[in-house]
PDB file of N, CA and C in Angstrom:
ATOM      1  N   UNK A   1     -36.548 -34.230  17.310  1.00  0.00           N
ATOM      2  CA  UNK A   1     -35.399 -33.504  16.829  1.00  0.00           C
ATOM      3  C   UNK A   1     -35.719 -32.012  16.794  1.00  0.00           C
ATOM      4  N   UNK A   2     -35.624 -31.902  17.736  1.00  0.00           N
ATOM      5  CA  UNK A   2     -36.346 -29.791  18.025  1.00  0.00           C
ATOM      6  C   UNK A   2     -34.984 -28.922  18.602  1.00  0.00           C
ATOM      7  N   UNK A   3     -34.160 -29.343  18.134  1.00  0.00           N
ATOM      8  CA  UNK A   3     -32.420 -29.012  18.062  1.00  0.00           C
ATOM      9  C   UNK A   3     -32.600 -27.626  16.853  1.00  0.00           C
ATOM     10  N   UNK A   4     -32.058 -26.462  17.704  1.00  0.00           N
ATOM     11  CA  UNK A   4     -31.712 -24.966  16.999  1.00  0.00           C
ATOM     12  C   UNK A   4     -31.171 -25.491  15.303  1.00  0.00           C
ATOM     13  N   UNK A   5     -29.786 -26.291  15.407  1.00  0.00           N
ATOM     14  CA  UNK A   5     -29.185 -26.312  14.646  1.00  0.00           C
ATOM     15  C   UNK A   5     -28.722 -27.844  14.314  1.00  0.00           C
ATOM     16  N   UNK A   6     -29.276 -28.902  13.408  1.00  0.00           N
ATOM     17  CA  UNK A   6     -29.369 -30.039  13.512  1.00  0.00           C
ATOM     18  C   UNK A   6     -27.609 -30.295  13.490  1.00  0.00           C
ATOM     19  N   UNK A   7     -27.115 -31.779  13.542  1.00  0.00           N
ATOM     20  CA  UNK A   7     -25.931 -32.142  13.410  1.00  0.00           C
ATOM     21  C   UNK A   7     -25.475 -32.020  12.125  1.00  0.00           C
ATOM     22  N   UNK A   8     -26.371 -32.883  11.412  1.00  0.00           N
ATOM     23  CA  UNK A   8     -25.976 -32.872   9.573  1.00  0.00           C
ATOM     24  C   UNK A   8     -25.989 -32.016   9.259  1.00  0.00           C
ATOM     25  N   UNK A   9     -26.720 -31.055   9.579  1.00  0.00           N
ATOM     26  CA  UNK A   9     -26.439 -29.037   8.873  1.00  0.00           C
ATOM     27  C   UNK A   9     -25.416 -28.928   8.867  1.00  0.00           C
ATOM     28  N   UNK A  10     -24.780 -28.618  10.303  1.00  0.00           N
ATOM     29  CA  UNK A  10     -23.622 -28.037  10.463  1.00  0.00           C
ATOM     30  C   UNK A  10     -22.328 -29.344   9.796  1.00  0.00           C
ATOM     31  N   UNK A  11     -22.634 -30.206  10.133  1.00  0.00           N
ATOM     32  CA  UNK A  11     -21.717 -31.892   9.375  1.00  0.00           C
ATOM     33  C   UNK A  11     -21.241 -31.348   7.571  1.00  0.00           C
ATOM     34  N   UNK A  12     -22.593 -31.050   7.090  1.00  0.00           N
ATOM     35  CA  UNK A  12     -22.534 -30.449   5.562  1.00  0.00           C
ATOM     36  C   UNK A  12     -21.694 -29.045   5.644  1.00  0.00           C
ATOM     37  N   UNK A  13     -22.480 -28.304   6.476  1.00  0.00           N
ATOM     38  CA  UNK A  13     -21.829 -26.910   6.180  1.00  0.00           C
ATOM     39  C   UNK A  13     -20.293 -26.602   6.660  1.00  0.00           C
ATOM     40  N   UNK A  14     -19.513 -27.793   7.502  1.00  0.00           N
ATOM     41  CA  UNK A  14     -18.286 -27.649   7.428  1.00  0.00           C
ATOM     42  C   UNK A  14     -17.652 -28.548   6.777  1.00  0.00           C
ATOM     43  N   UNK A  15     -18.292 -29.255   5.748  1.00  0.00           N
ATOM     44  CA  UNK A  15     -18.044 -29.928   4.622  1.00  0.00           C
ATOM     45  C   UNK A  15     -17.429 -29.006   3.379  1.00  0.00           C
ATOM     46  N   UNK A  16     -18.758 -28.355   3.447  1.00  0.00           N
ATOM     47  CA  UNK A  16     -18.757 -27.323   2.493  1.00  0.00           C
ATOM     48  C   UNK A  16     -17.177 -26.095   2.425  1.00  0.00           C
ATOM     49  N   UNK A  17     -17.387 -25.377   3.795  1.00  0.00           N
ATOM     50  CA  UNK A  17     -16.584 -24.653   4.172  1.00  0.00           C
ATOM     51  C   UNK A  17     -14.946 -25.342   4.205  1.00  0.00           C
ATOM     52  N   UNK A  18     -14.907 -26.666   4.501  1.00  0.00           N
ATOM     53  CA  UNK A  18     -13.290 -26.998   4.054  1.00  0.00           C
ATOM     54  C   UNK A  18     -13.202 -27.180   2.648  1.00  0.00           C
ATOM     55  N   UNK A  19     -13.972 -27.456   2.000  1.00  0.00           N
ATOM     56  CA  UNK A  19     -13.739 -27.647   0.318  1.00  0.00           C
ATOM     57  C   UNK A  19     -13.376 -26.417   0.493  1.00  0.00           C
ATOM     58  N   UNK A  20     -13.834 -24.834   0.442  1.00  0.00           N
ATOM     59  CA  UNK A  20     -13.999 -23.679  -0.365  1.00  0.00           C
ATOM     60  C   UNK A  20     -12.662 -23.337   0.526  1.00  0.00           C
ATOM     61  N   UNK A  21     -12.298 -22.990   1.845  1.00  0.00           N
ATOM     62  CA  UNK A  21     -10.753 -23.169   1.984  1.00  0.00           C
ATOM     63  C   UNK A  21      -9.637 -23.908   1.407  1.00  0.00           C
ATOM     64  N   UNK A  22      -9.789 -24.755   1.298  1.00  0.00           N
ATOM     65  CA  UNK A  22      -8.938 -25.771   1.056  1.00  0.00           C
ATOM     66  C   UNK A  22      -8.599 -25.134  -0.852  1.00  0.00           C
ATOM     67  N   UNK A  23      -9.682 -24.914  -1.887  1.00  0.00           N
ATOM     68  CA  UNK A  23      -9.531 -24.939  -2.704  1.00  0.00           C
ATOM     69  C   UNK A  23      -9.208 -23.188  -2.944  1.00  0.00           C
ATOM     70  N   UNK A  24      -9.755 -22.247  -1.773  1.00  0.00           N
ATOM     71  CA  UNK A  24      -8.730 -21.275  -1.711  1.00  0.00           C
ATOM     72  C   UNK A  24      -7.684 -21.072  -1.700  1.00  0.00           C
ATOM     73  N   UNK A  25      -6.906 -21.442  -0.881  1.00  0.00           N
ATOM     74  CA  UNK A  25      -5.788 -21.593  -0.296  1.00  0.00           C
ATOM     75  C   UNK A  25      -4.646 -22.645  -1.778  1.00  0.00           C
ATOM     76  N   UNK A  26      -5.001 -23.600  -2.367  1.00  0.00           N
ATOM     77  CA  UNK A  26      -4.515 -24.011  -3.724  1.00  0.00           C
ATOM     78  C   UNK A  26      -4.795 -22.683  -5.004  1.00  0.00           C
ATOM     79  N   UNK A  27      -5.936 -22.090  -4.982  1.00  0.00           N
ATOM     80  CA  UNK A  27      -5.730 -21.413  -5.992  1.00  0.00           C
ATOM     81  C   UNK A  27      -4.654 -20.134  -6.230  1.00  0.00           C
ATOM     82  N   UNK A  28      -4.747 -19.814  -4.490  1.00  0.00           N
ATOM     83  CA  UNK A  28      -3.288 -18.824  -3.770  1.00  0.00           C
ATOM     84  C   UNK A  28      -1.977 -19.402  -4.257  1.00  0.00           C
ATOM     85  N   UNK A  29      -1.876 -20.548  -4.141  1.00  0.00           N
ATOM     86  CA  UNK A  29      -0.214 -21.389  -4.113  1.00  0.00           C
ATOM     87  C   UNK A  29      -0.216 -20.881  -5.614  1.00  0.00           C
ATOM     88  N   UNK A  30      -1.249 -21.854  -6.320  1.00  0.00           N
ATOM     89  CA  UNK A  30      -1.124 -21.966  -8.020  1.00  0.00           C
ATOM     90  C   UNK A  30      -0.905 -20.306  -8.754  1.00  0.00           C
ATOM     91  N   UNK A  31      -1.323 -19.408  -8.531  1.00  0.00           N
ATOM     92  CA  UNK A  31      -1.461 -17.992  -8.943  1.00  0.00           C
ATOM     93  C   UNK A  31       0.126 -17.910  -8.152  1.00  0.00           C
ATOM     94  N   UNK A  32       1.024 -17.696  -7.295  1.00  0.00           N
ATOM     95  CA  UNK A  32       2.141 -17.112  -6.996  1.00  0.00           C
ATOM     96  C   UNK A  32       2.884 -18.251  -7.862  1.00  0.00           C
ATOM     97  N   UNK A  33       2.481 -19.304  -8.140  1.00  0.00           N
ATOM     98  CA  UNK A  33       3.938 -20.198  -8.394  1.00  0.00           C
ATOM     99  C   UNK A  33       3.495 -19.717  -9.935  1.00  0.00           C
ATOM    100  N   UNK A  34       2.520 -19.491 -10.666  1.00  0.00           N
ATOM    101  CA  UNK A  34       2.548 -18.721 -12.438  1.00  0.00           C
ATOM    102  C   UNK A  34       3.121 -17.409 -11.674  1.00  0.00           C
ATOM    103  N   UNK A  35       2.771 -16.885 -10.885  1.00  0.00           N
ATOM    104  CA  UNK A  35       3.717 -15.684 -10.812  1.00  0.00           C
ATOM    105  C   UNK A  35       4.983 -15.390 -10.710  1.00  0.00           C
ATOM    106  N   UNK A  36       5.601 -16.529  -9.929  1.00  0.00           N
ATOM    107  CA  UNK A  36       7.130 -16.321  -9.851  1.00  0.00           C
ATOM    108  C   UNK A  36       7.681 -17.297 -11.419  1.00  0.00           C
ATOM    109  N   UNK A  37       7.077 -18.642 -12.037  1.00  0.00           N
ATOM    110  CA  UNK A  37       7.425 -18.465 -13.513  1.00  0.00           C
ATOM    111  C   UNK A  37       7.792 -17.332 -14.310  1.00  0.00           C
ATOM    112  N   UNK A  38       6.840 -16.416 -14.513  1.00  0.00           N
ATOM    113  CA  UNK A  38       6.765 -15.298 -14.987  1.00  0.00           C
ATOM    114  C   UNK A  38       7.723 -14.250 -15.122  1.00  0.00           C
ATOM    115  N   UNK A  39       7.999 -14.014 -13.538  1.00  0.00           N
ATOM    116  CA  UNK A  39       9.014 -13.307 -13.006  1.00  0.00           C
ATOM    117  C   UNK A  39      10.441 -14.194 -13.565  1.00  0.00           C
ATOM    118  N   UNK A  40      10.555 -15.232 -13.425  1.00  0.00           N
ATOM    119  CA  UNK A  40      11.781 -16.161 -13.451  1.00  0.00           C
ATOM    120  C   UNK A  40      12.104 -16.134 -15.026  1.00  0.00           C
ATOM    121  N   UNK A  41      11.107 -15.877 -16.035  1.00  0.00           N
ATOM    122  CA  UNK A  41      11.108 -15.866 -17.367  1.00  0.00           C
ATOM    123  C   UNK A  41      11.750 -14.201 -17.811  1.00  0.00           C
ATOM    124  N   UNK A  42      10.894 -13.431 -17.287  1.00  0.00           N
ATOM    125  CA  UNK A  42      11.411 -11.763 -17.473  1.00  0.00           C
ATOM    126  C   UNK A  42      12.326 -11.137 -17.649  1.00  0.00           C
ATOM    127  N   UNK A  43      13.355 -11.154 -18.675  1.00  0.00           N
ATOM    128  CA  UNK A  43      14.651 -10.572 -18.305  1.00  0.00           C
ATOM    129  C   UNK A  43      14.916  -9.635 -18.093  1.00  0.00           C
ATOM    130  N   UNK A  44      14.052  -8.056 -18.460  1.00  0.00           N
ATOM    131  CA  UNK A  44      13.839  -6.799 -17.859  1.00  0.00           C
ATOM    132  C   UNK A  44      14.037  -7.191 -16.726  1.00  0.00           C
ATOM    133  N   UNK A  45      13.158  -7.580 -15.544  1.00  0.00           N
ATOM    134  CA  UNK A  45      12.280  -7.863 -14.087  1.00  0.00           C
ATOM    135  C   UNK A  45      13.856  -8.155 -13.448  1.00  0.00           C
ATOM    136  N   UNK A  46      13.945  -9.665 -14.185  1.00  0.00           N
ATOM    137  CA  UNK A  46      15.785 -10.073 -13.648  1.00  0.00           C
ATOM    138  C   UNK A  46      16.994  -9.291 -13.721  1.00  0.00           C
ATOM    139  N   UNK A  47      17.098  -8.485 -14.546  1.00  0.00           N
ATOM    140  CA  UNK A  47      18.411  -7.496 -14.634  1.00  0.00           C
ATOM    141  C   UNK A  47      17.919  -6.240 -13.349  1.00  0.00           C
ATOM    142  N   UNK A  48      16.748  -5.724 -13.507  1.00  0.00           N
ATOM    143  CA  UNK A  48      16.310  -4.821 -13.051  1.00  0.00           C
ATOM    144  C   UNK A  48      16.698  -5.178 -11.298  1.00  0.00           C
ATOM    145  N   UNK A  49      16.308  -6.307 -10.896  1.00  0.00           N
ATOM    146  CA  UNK A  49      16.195  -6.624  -9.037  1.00  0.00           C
ATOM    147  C   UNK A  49      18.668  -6.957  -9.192  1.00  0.00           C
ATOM    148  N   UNK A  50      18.584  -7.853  -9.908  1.00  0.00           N
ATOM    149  CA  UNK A  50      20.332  -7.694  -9.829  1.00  0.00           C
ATOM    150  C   UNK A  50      20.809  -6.413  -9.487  1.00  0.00           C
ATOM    151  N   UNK A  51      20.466  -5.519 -10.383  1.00  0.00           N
ATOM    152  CA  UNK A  51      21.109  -4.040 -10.164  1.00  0.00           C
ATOM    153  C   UNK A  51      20.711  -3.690  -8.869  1.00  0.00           C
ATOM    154  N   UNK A  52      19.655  -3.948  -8.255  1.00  0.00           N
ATOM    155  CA  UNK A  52      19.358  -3.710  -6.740  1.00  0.00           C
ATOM    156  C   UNK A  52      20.124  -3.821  -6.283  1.00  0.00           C
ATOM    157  N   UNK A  53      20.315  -5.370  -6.138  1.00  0.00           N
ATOM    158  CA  UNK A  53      21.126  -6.418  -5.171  1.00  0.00           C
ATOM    159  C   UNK A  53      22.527  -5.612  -4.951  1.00  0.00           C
ATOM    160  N   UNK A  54      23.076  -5.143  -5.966  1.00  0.00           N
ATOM    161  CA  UNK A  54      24.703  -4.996  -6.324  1.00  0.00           C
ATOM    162  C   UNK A  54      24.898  -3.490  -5.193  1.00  0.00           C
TER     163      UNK A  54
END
């Protein structure tokens, strides 16, 4: 086995690398969806974008 870069290395290390995407990419969703709560709660924020709109 005199292979640069064995199979199971790389087997683990894109193991690894889809967990830490995968759980990126959820912590992105989870942080905008408390963000638009937030926003959706605000009644300053809400009167303020209406008056835009109009």
């Amino acid at each position: 086995m005199n292979t640069p870069v064995p199979l199971s290395m790389f087997i683990i290390g894109l193991i690894v690398f889809i967990l830490y995407i995968s759980g990126y990419v959820y912590m992105i969703y989870k942080a905008h969806q408390q963000q638009k709560d937030e926003f959706d709660k605000d009644p300053e924020l809400r009167s303020y974008y209406k008056s835009l709109k109009k």
